[in-house]
N, C-alpha and C. Protein backbone atom coordinates (compact mmCIF):
# COMPACT_ATOMS: atom_id res chain seq x y z
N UNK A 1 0.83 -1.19 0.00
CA UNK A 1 0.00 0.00 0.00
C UNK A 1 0.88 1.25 0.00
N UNK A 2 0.77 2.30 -0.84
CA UNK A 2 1.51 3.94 -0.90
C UNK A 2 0.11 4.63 -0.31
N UNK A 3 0.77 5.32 0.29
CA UNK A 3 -0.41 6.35 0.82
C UNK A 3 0.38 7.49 0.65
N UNK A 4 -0.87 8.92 0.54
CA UNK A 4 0.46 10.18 0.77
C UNK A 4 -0.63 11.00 1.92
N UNK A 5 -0.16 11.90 3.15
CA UNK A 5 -0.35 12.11 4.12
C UNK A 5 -0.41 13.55 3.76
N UNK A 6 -1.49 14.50 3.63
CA UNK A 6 -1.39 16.05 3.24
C UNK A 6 -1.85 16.80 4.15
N UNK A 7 -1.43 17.52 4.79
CA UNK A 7 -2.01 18.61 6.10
C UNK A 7 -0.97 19.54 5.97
N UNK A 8 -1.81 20.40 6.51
CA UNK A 8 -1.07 21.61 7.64
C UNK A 8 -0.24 22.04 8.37
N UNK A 9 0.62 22.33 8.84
CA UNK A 9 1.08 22.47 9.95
C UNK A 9 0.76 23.58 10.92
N UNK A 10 0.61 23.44 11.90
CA UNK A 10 0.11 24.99 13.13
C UNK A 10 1.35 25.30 13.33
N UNK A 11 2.15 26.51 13.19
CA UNK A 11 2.59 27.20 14.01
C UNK A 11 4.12 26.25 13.49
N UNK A 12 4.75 25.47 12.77
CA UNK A 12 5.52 24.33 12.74
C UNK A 12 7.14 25.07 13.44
N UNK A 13 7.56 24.32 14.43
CA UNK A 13 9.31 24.64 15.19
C UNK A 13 9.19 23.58 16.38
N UNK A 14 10.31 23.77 16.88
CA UNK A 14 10.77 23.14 17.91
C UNK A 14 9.73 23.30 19.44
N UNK A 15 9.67 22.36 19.78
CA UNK A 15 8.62 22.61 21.15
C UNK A 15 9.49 23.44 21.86
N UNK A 16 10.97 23.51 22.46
CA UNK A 16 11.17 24.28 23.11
C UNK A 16 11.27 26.21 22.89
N UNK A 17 10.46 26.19 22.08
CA UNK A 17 10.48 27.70 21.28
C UNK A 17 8.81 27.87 22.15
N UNK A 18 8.54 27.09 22.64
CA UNK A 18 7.54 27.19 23.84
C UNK A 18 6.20 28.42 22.75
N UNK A 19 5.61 29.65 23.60
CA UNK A 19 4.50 30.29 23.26
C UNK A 19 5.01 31.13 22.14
N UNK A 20 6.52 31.73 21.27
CA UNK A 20 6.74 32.17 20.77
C UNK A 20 7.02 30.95 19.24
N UNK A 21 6.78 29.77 19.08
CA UNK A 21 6.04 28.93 18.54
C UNK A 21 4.73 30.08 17.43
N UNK A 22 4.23 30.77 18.48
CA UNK A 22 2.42 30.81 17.37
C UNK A 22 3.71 32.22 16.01
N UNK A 23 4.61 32.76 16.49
CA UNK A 23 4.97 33.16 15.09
C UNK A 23 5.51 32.91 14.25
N UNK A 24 5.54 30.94 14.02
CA UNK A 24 6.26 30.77 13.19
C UNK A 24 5.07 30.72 11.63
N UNK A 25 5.25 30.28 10.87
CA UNK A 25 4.38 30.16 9.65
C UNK A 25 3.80 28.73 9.74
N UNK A 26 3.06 28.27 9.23
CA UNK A 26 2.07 26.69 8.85
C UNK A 26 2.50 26.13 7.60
N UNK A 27 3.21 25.73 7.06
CA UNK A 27 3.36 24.99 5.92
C UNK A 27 2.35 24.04 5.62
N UNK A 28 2.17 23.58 4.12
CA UNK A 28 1.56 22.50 4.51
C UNK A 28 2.55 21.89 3.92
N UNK A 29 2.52 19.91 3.61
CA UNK A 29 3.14 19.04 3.82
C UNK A 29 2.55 18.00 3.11
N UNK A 30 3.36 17.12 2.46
CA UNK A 30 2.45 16.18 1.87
C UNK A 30 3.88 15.04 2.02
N UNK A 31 3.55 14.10 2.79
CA UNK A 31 4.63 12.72 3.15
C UNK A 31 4.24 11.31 1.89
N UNK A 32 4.99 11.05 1.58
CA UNK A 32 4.27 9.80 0.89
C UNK A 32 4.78 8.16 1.28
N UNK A 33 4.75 7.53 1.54
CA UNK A 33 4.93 6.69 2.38
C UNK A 33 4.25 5.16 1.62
N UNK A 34 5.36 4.07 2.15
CA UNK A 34 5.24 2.95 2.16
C UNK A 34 5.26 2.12 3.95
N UNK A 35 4.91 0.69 3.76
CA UNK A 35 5.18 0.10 5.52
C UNK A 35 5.94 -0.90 5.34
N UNK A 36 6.69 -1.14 6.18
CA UNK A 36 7.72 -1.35 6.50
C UNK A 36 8.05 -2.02 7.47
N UNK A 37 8.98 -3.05 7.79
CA UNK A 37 9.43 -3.73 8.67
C UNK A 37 11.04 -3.76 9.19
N UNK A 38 11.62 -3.45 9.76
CA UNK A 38 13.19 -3.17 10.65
C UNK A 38 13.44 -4.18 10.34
N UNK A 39 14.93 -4.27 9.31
CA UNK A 39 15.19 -5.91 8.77
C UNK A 39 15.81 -6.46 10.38
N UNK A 40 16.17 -5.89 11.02
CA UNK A 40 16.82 -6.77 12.08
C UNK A 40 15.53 -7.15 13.46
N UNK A 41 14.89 -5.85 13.98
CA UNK A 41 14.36 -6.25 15.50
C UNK A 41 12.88 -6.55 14.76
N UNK A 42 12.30 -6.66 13.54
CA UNK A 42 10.98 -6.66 12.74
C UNK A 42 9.99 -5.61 13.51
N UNK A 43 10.61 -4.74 13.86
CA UNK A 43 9.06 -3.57 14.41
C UNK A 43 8.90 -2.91 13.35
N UNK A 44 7.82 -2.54 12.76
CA UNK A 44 6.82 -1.48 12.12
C UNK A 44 7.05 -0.47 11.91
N UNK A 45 7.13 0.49 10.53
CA UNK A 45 6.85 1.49 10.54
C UNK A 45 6.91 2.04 8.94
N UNK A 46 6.87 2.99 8.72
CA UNK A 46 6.92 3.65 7.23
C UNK A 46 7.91 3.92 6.92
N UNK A 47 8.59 4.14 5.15
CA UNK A 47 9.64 4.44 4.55
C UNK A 47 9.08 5.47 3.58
N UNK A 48 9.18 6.62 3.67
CA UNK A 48 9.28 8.21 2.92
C UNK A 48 9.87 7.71 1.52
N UNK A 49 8.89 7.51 0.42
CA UNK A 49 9.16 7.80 -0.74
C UNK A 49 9.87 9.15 -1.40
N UNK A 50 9.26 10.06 -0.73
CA UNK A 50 8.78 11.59 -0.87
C UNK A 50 8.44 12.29 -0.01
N UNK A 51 8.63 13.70 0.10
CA UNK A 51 7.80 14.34 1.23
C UNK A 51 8.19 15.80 0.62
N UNK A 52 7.18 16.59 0.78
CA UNK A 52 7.18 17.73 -0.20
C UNK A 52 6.39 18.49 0.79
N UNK A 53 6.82 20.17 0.82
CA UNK A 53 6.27 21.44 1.49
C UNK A 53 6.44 22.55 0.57
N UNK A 54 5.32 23.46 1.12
CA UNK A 54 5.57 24.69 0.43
C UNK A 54 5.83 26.05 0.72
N UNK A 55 7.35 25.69 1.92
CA UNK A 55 8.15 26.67 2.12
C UNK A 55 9.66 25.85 2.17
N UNK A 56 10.53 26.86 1.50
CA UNK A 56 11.81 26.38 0.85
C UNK A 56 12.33 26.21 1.98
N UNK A 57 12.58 26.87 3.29
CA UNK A 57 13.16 27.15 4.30
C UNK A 57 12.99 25.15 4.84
N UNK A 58 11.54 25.34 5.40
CA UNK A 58 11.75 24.16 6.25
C UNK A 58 12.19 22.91 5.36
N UNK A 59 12.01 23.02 3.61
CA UNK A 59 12.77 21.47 3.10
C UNK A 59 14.13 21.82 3.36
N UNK A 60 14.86 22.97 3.24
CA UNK A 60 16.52 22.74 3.53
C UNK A 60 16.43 22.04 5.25
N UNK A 61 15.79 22.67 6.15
CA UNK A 61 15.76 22.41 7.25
C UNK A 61 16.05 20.80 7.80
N UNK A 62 14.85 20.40 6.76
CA UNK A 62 14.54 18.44 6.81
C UNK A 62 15.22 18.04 6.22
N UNK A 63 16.15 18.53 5.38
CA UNK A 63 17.27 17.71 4.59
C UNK A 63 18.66 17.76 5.63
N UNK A 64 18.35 19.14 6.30
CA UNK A 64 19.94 18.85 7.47
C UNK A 64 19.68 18.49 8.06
N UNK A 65 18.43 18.16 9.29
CA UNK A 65 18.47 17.54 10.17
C UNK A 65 17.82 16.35 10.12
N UNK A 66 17.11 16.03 9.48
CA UNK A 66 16.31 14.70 9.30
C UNK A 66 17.15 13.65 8.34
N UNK A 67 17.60 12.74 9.00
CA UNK A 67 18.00 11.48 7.95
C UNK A 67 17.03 10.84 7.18
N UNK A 68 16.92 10.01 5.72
CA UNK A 68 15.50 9.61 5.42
C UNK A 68 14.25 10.36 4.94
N UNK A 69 14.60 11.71 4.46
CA UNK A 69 13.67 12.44 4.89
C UNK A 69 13.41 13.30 3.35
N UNK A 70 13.42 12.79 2.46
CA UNK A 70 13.50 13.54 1.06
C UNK A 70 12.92 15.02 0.63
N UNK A 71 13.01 15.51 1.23
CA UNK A 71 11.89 16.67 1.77
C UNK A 71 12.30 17.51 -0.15
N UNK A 72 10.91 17.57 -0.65
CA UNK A 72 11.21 18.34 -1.82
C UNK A 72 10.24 20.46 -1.94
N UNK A 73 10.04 21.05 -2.58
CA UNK A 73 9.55 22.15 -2.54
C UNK A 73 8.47 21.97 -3.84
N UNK A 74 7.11 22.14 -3.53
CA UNK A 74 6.19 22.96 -3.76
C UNK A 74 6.23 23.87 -4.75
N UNK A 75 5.50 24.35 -5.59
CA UNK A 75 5.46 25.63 -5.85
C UNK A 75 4.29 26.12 -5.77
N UNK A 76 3.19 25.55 -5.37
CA UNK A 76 1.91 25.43 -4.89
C UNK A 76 1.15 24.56 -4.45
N UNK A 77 0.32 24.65 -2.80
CA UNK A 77 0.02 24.23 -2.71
C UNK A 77 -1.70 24.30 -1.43
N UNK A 78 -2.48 23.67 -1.46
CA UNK A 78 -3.42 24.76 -0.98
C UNK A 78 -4.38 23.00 -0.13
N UNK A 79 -5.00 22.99 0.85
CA UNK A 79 -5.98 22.22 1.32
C UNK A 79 -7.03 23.18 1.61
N UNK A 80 -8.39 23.43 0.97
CA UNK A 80 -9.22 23.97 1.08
C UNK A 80 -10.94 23.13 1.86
N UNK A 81 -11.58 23.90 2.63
CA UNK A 81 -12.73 23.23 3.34
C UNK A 81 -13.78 24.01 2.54
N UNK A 82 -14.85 23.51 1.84
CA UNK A 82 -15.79 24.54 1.78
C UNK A 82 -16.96 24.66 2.66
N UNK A 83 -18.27 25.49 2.21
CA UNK A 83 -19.42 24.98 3.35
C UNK A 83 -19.80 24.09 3.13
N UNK A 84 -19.41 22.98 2.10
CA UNK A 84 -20.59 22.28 2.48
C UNK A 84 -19.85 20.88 2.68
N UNK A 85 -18.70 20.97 3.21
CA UNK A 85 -17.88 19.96 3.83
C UNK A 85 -16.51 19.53 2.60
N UNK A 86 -16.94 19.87 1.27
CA UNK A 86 -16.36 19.46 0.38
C UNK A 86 -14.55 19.88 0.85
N UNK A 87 -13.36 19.09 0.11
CA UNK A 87 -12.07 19.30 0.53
C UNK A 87 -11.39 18.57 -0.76
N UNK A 88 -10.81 20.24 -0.93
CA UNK A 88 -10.40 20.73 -2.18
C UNK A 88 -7.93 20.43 -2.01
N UNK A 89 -7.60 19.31 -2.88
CA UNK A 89 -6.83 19.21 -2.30
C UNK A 89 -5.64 19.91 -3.89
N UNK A 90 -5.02 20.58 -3.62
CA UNK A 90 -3.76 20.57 -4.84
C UNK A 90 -2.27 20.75 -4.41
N UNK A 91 -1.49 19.77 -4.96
CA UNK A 91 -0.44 19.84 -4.48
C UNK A 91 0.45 19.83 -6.22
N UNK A 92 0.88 21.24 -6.17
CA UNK A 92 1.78 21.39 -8.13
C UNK A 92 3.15 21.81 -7.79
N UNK A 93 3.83 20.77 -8.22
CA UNK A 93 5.34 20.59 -8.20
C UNK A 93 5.56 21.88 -8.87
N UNK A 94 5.05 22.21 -9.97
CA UNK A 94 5.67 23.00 -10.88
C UNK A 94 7.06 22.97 -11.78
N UNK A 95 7.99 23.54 -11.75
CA UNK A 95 9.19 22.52 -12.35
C UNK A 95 10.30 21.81 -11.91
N UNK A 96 9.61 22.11 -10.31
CA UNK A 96 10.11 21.45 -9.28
C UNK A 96 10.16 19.49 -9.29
N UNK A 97 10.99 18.91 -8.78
CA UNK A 97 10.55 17.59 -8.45
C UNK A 97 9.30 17.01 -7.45
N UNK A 98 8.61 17.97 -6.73
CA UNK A 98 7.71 17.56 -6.03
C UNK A 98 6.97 16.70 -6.51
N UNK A 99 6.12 15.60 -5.70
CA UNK A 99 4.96 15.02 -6.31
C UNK A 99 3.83 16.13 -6.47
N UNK A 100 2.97 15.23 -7.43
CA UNK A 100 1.74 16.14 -7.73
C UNK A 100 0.34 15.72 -7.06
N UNK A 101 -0.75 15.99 -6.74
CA UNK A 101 -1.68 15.65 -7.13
C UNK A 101 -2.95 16.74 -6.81
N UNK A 102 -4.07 16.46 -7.35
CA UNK A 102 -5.54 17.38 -7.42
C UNK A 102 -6.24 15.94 -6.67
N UNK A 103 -6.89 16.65 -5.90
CA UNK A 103 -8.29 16.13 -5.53
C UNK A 103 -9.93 16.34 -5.15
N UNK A 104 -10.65 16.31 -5.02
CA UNK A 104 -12.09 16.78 -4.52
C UNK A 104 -12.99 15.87 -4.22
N UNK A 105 -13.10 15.89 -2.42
CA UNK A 105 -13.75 15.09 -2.27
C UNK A 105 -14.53 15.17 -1.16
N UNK A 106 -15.59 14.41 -0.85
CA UNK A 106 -16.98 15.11 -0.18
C UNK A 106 -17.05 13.74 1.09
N UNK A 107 -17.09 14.20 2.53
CA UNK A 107 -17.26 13.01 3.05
C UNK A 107 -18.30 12.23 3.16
N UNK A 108 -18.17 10.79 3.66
CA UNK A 108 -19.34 9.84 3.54
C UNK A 108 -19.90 9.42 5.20
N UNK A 109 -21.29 9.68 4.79
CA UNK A 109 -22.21 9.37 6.43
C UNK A 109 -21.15 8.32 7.11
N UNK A 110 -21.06 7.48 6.65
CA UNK A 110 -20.48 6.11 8.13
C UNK A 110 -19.05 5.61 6.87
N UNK A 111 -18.39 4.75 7.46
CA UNK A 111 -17.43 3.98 6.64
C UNK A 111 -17.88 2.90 5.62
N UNK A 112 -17.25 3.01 4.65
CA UNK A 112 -17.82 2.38 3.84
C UNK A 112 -17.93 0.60 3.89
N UNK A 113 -18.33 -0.08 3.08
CA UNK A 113 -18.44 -1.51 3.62
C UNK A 113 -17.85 -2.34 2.41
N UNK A 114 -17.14 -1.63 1.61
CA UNK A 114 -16.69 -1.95 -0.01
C UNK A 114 -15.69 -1.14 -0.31
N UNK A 115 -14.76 -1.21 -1.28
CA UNK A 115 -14.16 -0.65 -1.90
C UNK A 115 -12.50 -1.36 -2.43
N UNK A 116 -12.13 -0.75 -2.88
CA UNK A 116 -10.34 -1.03 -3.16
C UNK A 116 -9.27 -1.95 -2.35
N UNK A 117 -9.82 -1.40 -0.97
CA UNK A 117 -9.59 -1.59 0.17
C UNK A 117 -9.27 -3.53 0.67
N UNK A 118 -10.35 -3.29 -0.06
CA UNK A 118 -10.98 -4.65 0.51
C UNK A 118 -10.07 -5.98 -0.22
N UNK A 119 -9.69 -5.55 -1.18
CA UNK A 119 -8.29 -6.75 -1.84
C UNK A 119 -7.14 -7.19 -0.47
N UNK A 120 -7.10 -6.08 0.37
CA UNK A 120 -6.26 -6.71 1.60
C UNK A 120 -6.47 -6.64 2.69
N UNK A 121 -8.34 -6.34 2.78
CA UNK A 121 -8.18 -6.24 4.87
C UNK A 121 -10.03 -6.45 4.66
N UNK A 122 -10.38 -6.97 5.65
CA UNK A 122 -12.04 -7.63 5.62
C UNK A 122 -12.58 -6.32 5.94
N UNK A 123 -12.00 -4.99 6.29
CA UNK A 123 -13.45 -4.09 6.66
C UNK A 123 -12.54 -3.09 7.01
N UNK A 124 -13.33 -1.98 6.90
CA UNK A 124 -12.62 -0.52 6.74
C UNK A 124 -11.97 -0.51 8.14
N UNK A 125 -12.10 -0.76 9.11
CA UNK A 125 -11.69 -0.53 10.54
C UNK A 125 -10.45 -1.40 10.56
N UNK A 126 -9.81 -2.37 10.20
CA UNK A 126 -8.94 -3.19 9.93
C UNK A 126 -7.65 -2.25 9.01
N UNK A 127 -8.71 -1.63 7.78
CA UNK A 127 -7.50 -0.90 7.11
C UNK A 127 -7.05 0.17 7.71
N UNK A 128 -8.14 1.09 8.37
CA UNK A 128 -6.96 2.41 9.32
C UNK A 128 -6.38 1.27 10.42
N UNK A 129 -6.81 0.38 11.19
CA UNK A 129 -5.72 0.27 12.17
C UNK A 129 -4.27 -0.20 11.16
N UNK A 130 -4.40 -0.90 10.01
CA UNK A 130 -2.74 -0.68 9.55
C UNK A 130 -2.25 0.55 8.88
N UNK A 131 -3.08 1.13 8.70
CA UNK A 131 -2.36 2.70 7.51
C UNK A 131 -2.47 3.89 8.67
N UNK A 132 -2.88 3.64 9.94
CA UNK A 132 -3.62 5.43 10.41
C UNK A 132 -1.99 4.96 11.18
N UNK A 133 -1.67 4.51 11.90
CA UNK A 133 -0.48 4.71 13.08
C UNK A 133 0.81 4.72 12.19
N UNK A 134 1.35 6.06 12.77
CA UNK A 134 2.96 6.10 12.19
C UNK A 134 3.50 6.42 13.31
N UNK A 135 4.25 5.83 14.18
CA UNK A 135 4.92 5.75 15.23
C UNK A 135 6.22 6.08 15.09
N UNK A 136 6.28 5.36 13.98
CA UNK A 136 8.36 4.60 13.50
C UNK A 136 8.38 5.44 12.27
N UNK A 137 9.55 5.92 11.91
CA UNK A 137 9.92 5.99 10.42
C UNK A 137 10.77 5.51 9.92
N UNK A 138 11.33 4.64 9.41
CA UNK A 138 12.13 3.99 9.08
C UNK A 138 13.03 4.16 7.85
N UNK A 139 14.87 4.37 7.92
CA UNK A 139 15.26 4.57 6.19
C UNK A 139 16.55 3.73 6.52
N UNK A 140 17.31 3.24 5.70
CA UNK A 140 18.48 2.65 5.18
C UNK A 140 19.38 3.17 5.13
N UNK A 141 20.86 3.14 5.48
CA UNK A 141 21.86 3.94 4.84
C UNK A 141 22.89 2.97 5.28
N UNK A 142 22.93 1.58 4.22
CA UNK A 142 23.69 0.51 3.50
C UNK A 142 25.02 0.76 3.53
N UNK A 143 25.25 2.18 3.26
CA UNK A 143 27.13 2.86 3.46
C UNK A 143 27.95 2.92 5.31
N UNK A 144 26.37 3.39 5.82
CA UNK A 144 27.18 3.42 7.29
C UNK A 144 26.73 2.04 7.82
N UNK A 145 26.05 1.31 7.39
CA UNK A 145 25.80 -0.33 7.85
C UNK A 145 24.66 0.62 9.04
N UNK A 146 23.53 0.96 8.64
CA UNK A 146 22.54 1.39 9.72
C UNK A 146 21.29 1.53 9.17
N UNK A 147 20.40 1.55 10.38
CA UNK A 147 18.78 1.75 10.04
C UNK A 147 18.52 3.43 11.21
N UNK A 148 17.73 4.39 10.70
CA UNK A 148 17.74 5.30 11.32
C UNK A 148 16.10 5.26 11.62
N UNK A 149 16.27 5.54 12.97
CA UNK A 149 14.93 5.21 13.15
C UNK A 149 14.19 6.13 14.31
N UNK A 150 13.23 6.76 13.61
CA UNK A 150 13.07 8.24 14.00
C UNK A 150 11.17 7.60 14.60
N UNK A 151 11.08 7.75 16.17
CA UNK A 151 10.27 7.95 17.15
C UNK A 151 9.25 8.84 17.31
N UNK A 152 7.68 8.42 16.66
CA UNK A 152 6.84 9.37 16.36
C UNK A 152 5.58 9.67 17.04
N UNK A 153 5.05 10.48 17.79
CA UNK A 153 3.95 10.16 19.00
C UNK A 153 2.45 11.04 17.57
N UNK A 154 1.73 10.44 17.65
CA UNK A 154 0.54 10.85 16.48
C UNK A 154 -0.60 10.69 17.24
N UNK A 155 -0.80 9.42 17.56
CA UNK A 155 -2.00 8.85 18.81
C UNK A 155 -3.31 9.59 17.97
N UNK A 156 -3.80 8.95 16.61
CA UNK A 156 -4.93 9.58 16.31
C UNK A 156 -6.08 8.04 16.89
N UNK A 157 -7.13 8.57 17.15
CA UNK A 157 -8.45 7.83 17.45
C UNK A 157 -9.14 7.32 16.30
N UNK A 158 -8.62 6.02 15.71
CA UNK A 158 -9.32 5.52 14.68
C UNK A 158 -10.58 5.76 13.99
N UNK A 159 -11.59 6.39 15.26
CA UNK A 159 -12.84 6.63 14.83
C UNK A 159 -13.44 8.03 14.93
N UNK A 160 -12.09 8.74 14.79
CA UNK A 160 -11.89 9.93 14.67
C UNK A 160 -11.75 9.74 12.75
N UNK A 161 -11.81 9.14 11.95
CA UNK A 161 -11.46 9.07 10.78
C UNK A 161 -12.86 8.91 9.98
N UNK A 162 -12.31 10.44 8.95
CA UNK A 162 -14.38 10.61 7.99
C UNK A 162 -13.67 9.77 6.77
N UNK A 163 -14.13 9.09 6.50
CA UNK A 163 -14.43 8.13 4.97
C UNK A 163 -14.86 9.66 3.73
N UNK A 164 -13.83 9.37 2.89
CA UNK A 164 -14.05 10.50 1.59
C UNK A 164 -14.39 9.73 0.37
N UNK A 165 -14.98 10.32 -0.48
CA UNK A 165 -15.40 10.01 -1.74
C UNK A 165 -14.95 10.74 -2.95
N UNK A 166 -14.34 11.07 -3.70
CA UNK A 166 -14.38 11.74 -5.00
C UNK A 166 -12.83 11.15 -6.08
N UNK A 167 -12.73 12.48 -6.95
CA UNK A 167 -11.72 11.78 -7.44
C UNK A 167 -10.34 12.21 -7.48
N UNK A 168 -9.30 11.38 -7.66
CA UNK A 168 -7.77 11.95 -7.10
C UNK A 168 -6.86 11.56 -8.25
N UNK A 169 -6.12 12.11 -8.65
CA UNK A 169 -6.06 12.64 -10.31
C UNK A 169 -3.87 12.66 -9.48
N UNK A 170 -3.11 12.03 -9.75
CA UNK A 170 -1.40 12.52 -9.37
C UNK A 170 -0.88 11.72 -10.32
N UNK A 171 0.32 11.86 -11.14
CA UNK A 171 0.75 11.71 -12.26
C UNK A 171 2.26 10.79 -11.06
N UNK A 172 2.12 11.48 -10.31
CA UNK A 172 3.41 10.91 -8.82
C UNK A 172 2.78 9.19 -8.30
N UNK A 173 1.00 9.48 -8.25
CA UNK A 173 0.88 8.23 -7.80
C UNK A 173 0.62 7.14 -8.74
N UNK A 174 0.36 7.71 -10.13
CA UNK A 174 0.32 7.01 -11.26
C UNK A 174 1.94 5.84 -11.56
N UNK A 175 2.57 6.46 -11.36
CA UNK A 175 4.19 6.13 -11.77
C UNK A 175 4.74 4.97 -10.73
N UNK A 176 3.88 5.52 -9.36
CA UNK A 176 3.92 4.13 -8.46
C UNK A 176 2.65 2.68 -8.39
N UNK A 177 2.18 3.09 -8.60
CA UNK A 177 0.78 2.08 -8.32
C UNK A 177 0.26 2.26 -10.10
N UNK A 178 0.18 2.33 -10.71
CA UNK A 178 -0.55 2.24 -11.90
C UNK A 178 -1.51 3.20 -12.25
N UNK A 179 -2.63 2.23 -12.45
CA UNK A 179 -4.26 2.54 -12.48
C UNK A 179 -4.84 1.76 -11.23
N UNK A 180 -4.18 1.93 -10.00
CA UNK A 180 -5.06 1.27 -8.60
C UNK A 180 -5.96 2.49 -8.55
N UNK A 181 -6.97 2.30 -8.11
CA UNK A 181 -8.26 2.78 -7.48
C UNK A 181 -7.50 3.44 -6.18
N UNK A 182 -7.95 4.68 -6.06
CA UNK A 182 -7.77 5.29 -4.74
C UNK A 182 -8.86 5.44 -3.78
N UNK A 183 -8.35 5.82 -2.45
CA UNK A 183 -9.55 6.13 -1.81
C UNK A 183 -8.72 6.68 -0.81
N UNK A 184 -9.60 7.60 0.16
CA UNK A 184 -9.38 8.82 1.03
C UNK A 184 -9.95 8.64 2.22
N UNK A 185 -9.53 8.86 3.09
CA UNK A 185 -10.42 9.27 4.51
C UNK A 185 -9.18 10.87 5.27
N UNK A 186 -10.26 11.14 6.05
CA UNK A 186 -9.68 12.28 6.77
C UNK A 186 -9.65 12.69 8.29
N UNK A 187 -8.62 13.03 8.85
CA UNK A 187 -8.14 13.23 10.16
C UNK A 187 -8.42 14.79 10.69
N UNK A 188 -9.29 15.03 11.43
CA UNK A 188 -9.71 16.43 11.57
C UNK A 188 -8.38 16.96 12.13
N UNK A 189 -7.53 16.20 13.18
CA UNK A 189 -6.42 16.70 13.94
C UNK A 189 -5.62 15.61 14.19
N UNK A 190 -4.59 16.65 14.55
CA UNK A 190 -3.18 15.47 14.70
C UNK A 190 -2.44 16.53 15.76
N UNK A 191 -2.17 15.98 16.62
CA UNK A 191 -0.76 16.59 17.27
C UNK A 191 0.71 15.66 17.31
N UNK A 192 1.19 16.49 16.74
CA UNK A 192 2.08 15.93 15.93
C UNK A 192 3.63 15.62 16.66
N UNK A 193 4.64 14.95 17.45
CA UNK A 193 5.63 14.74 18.06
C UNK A 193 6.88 14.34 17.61
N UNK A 194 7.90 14.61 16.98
CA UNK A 194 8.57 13.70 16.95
C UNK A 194 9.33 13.65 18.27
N UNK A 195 9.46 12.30 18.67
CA UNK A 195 10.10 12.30 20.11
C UNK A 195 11.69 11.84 19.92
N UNK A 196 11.98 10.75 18.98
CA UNK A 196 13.77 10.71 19.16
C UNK A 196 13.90 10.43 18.06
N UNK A 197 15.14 10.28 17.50
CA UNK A 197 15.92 9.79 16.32
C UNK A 197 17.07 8.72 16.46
N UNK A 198 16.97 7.82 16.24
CA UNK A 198 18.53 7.18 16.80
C UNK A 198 18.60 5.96 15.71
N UNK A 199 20.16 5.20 15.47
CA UNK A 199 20.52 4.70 14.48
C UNK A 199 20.65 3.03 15.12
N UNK A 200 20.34 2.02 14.43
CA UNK A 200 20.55 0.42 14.67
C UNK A 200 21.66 0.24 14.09
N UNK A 201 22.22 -1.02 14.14
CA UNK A 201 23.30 -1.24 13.07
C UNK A 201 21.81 -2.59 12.15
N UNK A 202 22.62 -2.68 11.07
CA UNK A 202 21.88 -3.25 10.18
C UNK A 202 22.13 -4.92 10.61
């Protein structure tokens, strides 16, 4: 399964920048992600295909301090709510390497009981408990003989998750998955942690 992860950020810096935090700017963010298993202790977690924002500052930022962390630039990018729940998604590389994609999509009364989905998990509640938790991030670096493995607190409430409907159009997710059928759900909030970073040997 590729999934790509698109939000916001509030206020995005270091927690110890404490109440002077609210003047930093919100980027938004779009992660794209595969799952993953630690070839040595087998714990869980995702491997960053991609990960794209649309301020230049914080991708240099994630490229010096984040190992694993492909962080690319934007040249537009926008998550819109309208009234009538609809969520308007565009993410345009421009001649940038970023991934791309457009979306529009309207949420659905309850979870659905069908779909795409269903080729690998008996029922929608089965598929967020494997795709909603990112705890671990996981990347390779074969040269220093290591796994870097970066400690993530997310703690979203499974049934905190709206089931979306419409259509999602990326030329980025085309190139990985084909013509698979997509599908969406959405996370009203996230508080977001990273808590450590530290390296295994392989």
């Amino acid at each position: 399964m590729v999934t790509f992860l698109s939000y916001r950020h509030g206020h995005l810096g270091p927690a110890l920048l404490g109440r002077w935090r609210r003047l930093l700017p919100s980027p938004l963010q779009s992660n794209w992600r595969i799952y993953v298993r630690h070839p040595r202790t087998g714990s869980l977690g995702v491997y960053f295909l991609s990960t794209a924002v649309d301020r230049t500052v914080y991708a240099l930022g994630a490229r010096m301090v984040a190992e694993g962390l492909p962080m690319h630039v934007l040249d537009r990018a926008s998550v819109l709510v309208a009234q009538d729940d609809r969520i308007d998604l565009l993410l345009a590389p421009g001649r940038g390497t970023a991934p791309d994609a457009e979306a529009h999509l309207v949420p659905l009364p309850e979870w659905p009981t069908d779909g795409p989905w269903r080729r690998a998990f008996p029922d929608y509640g089965r598929m967020l408990a494997y795709c909603v938790p990112q705890d671990r991030a996981l990347s390779v670096q074969p040269w220093h003989g290591q796994v870097t493995r970066q400690e993530i607190s997310l703690g979203i409430p499974l049934d905190s998750c709206t089931a979306l409907s419409g259509p999602v159009v990326s030329a980025a997710a085309s190139a990985l998955v084909g013509n698979a059928e997509p599908f969406a759900f959405l996370v009203p909030r996230v508080r977001f942690l990273l808590e450590s970073e530290a390296r295994d040997p392989l």
